[in-house]
Protein backbone atom coordinates (compact mmCIF):
# COMPACT_ATOMS: atom_id res chain seq x y z
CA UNK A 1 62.71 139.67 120.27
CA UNK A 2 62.85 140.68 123.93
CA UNK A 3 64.45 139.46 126.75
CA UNK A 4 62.67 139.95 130.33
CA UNK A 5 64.09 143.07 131.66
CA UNK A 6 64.31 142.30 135.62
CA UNK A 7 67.34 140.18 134.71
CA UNK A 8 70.63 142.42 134.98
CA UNK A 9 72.11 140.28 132.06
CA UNK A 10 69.76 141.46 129.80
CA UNK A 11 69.98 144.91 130.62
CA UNK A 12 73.64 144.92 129.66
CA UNK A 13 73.01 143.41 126.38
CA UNK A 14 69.71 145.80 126.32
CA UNK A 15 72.24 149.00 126.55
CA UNK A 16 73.91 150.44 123.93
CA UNK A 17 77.66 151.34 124.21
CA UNK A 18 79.23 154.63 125.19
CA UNK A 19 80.49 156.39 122.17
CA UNK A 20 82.27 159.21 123.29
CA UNK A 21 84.09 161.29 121.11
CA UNK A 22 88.40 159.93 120.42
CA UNK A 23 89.08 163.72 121.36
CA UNK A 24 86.98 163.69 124.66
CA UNK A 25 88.89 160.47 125.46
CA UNK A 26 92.31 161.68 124.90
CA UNK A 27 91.70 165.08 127.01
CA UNK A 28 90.34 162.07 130.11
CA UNK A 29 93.07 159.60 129.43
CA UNK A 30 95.79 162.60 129.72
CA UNK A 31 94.04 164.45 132.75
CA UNK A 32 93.65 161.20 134.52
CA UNK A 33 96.94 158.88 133.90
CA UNK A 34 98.94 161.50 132.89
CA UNK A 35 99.43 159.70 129.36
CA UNK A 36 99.50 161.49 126.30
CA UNK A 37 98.76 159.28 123.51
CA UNK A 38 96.51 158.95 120.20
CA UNK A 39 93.05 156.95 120.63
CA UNK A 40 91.82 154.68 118.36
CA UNK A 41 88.46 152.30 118.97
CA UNK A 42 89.02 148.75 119.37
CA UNK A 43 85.77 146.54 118.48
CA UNK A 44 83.88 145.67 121.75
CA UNK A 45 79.72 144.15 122.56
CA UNK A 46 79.21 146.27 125.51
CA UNK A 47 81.77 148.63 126.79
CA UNK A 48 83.55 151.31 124.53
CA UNK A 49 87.32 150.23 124.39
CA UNK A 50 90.07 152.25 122.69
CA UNK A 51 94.01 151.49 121.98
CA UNK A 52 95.84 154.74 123.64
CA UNK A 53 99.34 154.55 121.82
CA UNK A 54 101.96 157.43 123.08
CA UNK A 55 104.29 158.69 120.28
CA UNK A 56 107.27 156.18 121.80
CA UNK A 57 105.18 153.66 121.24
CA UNK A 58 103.64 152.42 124.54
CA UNK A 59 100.18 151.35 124.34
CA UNK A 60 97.22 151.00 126.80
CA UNK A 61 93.56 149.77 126.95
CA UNK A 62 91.04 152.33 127.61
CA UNK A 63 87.74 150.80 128.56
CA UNK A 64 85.02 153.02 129.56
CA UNK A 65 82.44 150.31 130.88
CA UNK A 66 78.32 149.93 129.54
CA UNK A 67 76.33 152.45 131.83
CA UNK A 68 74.37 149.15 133.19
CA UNK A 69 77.82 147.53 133.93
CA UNK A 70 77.54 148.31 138.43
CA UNK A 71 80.74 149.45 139.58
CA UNK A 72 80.62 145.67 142.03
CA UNK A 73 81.23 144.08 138.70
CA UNK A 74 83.83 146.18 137.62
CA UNK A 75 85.54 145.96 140.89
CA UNK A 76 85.47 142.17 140.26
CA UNK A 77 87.20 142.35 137.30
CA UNK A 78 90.20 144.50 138.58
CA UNK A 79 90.13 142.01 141.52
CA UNK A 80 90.41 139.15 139.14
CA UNK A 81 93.36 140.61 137.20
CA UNK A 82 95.44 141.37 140.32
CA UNK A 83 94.69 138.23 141.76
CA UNK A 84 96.09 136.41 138.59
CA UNK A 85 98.87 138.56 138.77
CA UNK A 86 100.24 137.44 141.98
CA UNK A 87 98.90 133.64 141.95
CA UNK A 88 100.72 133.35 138.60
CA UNK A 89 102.94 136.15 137.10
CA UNK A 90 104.44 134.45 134.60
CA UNK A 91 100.61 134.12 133.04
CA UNK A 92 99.76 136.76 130.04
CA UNK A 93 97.21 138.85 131.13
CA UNK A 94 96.74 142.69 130.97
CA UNK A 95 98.08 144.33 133.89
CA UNK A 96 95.59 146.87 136.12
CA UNK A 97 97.03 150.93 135.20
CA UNK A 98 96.27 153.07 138.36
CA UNK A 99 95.12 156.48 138.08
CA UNK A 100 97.78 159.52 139.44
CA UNK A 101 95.44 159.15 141.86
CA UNK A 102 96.23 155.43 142.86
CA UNK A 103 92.92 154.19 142.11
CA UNK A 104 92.17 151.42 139.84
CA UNK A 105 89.00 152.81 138.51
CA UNK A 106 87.30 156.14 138.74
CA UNK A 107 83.84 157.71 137.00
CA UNK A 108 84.34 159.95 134.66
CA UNK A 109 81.23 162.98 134.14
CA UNK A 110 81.74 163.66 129.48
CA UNK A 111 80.15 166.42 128.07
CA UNK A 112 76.91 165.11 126.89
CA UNK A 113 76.34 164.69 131.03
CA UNK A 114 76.71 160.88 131.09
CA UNK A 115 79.01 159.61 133.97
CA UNK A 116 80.82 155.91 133.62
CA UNK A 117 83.58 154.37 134.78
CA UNK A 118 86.54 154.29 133.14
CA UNK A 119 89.34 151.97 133.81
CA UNK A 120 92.93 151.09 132.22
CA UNK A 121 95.15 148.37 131.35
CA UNK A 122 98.48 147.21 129.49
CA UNK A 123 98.38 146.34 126.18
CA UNK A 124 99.24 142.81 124.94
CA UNK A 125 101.30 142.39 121.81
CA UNK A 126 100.60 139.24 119.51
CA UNK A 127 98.24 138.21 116.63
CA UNK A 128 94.65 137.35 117.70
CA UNK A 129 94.48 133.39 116.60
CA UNK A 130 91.77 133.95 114.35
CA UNK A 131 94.23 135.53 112.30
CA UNK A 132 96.35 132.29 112.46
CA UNK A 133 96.75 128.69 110.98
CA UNK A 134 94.95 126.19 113.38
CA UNK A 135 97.42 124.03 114.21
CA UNK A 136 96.69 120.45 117.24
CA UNK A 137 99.84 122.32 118.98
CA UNK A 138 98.39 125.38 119.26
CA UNK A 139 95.44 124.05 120.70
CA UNK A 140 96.98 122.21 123.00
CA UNK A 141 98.70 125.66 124.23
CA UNK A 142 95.65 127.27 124.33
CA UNK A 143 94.27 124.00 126.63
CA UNK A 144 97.07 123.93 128.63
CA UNK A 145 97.29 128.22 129.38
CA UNK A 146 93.03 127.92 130.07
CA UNK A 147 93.65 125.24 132.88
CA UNK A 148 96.76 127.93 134.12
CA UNK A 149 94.42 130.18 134.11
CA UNK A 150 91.32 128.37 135.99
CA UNK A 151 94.21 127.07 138.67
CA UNK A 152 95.60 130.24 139.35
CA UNK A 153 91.83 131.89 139.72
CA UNK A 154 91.50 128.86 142.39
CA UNK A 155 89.62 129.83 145.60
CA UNK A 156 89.44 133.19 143.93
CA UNK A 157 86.10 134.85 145.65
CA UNK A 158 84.81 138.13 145.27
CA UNK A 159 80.93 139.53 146.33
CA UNK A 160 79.76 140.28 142.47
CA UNK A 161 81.34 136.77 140.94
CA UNK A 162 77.76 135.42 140.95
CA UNK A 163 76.38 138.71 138.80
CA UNK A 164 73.43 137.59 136.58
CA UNK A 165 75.22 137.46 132.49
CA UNK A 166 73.27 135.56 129.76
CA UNK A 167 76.55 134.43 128.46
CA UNK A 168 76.53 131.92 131.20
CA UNK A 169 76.30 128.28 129.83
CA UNK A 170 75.31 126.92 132.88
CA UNK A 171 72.09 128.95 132.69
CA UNK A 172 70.86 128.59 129.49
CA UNK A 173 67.36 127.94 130.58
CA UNK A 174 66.53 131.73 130.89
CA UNK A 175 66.51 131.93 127.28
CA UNK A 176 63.85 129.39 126.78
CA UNK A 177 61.80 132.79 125.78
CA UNK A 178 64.06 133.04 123.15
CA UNK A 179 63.05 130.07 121.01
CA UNK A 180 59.71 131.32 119.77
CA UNK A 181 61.84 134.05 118.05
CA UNK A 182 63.55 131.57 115.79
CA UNK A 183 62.54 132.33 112.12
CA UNK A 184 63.72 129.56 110.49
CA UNK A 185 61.15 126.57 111.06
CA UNK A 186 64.20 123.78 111.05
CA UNK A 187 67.11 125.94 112.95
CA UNK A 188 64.06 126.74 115.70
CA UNK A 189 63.67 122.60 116.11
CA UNK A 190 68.04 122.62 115.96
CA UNK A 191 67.56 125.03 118.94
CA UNK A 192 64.57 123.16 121.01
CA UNK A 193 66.40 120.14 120.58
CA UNK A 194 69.48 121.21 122.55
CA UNK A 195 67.43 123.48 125.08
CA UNK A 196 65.87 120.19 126.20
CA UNK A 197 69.15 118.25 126.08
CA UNK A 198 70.27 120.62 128.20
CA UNK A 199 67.45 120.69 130.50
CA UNK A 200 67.25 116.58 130.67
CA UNK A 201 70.83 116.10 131.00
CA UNK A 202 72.55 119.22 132.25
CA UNK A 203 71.11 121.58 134.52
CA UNK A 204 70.12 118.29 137.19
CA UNK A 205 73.74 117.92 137.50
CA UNK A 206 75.15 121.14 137.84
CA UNK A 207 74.77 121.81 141.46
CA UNK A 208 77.18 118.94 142.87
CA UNK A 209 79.50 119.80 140.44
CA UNK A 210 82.69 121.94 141.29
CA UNK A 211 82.41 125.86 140.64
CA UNK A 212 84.65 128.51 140.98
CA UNK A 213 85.54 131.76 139.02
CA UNK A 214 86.26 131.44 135.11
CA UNK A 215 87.22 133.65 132.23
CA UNK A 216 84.13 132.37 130.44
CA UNK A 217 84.91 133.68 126.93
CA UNK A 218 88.25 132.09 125.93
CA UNK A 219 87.75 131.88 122.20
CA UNK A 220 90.20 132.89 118.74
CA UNK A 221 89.64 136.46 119.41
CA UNK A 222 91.11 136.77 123.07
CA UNK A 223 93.59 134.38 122.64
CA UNK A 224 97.36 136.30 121.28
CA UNK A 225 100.05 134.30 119.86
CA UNK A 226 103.39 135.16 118.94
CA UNK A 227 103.44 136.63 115.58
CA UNK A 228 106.68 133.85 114.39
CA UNK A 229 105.27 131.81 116.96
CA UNK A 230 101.84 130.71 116.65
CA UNK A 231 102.09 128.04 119.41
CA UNK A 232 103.12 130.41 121.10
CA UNK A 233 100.01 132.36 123.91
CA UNK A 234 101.19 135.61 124.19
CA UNK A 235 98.11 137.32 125.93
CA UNK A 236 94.46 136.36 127.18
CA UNK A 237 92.34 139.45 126.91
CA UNK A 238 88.31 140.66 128.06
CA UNK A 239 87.71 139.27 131.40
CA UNK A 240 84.17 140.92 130.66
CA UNK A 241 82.72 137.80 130.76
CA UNK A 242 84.44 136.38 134.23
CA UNK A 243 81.94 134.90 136.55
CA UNK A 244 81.22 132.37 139.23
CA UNK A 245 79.77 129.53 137.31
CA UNK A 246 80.51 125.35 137.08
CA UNK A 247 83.93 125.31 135.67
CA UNK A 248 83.34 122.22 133.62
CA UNK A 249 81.54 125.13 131.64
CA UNK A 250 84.56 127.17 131.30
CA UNK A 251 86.29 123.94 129.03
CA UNK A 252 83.18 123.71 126.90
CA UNK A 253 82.64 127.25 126.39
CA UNK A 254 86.34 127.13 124.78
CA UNK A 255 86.40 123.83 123.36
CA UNK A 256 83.26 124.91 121.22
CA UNK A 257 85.74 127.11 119.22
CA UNK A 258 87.29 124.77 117.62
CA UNK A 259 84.73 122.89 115.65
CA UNK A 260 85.62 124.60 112.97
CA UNK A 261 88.17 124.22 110.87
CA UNK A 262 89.29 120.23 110.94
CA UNK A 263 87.08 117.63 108.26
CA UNK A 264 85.88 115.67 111.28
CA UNK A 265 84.23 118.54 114.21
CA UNK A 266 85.75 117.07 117.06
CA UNK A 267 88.89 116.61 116.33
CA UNK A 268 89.85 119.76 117.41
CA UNK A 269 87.66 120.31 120.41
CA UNK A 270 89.32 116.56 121.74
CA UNK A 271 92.55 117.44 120.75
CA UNK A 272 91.72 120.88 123.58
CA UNK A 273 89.61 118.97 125.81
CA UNK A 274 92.92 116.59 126.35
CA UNK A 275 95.24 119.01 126.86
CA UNK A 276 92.90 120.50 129.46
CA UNK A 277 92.63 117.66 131.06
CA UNK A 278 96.30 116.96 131.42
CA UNK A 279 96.73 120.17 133.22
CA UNK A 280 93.66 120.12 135.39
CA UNK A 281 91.64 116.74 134.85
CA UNK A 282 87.70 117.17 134.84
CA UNK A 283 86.14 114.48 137.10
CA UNK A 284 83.58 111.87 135.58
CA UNK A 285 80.44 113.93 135.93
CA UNK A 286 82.18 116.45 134.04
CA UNK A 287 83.39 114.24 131.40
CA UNK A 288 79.57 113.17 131.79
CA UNK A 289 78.09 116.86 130.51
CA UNK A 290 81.31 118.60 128.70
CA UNK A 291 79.69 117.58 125.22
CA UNK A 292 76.61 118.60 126.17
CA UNK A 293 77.29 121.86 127.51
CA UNK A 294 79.82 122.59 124.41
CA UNK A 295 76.15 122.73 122.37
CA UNK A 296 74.93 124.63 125.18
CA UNK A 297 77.43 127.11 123.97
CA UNK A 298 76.16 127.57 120.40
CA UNK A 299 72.81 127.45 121.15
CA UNK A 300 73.32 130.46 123.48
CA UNK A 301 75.79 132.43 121.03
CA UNK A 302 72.82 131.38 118.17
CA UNK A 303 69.90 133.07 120.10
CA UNK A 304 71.73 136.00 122.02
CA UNK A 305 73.54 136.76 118.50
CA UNK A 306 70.08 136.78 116.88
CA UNK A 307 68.20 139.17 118.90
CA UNK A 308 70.98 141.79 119.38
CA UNK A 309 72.09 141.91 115.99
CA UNK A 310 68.27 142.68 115.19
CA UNK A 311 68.80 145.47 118.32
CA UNK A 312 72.27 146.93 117.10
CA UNK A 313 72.40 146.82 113.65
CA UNK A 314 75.18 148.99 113.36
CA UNK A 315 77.48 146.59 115.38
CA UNK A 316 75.51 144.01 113.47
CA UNK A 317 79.17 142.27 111.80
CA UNK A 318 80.78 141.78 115.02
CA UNK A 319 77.68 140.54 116.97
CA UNK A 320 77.02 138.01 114.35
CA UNK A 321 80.72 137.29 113.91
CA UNK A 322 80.14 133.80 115.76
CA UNK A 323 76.80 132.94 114.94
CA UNK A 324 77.10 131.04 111.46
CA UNK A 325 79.54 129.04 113.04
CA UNK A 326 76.88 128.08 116.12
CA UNK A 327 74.34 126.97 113.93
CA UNK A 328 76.92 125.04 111.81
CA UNK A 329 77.99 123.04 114.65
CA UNK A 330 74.49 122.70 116.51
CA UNK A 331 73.41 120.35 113.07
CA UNK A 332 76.71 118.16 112.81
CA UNK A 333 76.08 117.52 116.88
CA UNK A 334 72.49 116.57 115.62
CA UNK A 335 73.66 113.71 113.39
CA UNK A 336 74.96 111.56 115.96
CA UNK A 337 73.52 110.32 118.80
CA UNK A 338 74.29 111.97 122.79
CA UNK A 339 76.81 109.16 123.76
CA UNK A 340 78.56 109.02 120.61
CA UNK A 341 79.40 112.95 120.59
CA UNK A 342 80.66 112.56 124.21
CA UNK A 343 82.85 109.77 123.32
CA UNK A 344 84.39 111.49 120.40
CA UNK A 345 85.01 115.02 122.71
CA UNK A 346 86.73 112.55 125.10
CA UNK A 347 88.98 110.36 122.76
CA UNK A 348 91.99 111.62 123.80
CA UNK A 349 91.41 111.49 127.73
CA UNK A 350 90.08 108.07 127.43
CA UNK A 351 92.76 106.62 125.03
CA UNK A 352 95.12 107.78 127.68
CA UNK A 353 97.32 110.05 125.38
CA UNK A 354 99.69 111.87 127.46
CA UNK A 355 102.00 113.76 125.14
């Protein structure tokens, strides 16, 4: 299964992640931050990340980006973080840790003769939500924090927010390829179904629609809660997915998540969807293609999933970690018609519920 290689996106899923030595990272981490501390890897898809914990305690994030990652992007993701920072402090997001040199990111030459860029942040206590009870409360926190998020990344601009990255809902075409590659005779019909639902009814639509930067990847695992507190966001982590993209695509990309879990599927993606809304409401058209574009989202975490699992099989769990879940949901939004999934997703923004 290959994706064409002139696109950028594919090259960073197409390159493997650095795996430099926990002793060679130390050595870096101490030279460069002057921080003496213990490394141990935290699970990542592209870059090699690593929890740097000093014997009082303290923790960082090491992140040593994918060798395809371009330093523009990188910068962009710094940018984003500060620019959070001072549009809304109170927000919980990791915090950019400067070099003793005062720089926010610097390339780093290891031994084997590789040279990446290395960057580092804070570390955010709390329980990834995965780990939790689903609760409506706690998606409504998790709603209500996104839309924070999206208002405080308002008029946000940056020259590498329009990077090319497959995980981009909004341009699910591109991976049209991708369809032949589908074993399974009735999950390859689940998947042409929704590609051309999404070419009828989406992409049309999506350039008079509103765009701006988004987190793009706002799911169980980088959402933290309060350990006594599930309700409770305590940190929104990887802003490796941040891009310039239709932000309608930002509430179905997390809305998506939370099929799961409830007897009826969209009770839980309304009950986010509304909360949302209440925070920062999504005009008609958006209302219009939310639904649709919260399919999008499987299909795209179905395919991608697929073909690098079958590339990395030795980061084949993790990959795959969301893909049973895609195809589940792709066949119960299958079983009812277009207009009748939309009006479900929007229940709770067109009953007027407003607690």
């Amino acid at each position: 299964m290959m994706l064409k290689e002139h696109s950028t996106g594919a090259a960073a899923l197409n390159t493997a992640a650095p795996a430099v030595s926990l002793s060679e990272i130390q050595s870096v981490v101490a030279a460069r931050y002057g921080i003496e501390g213990t490394a141990r890897l935290l699970t990542a898809e592209r870059d090699q990340n690593c929890c740097i914990e000093q014997a009082n305690g303290n923790r960082y994030v090491f992140k040593i980006s994918n060798p395809s990652e371009s330093a523009s992007v990188v910068d962009f993701q710094i940018a984003a973080l500060n620019h959070i920072a001072g549009a809304s402090p109170d927000l919980p997001i990791p915090r950019v840790v400067p070099t003793l040199a005062g720089r926010s990111c610097e390339n780093v030459t290891w031994r084997d003769g590789s040279i990446t860029l290395v960057r580092m942040l804070s570390y955010l206590d709390g329980v990834q939500i995965k780990e939790t009870e689903r609760t409506p409360g706690q998606r409504r926190s998790m709603a209500t924090s996104l839309a924070q998020l999206d208002l405080a990344l308002h008029g946000f601009s940056h020259s590498a927010a329009s990077h090319d990255l497959l995980w981009n809902v909004s341009a699910a075409h591109r991976l049209n390829e991708q369809l032949e590659s589908v074993i399974h005779p009735d999950r390859r019909r689940l998947a042409e179904e929704f590609m051309t639902r999404f070419k009828q009814h989406v992409l049309p639509s999506l350039p008079a629609l509103r765009s701006q930067v988004i987190h793009n990847d706002f799911h169980l695992y980088n959402v933290l809660v309060a350990p006594e507190e599930p309700d409770r966001i305590s940190g929104v982590i990887d802003f490796g997915d941040l891009l310039y993209a239709p932000l309608v695509g930002e509430v179905a990309t997390a809305a998506a998540f939370h099929m799961a879990g409830c007897a009826d599927p969209f009770e839980g993606p309304a009950e986010f969807v509304g909360a949302y809304h209440r925070t920062l409401a999504l005009t008609e058209p958006e209302q219009e293609i939310v639904t649709d574009l919260m399919a999008t989202r499987h299909l795209i975490t179905a395919l991608i999933s697929e073909w690098r699992a079958a590339r990395y099989p030795h980061n084949r769990d993790y990959i795959l970690r969301h893909n049973p879940a895609a195809w589940e949901a792709l066949a119960q939004m299958a079983e009812i018609s277009r207009n009748s999934a939309r009006d479900r997703l929007l229940s709770e923004i067109r009953n007027g519920r407003n607690e």
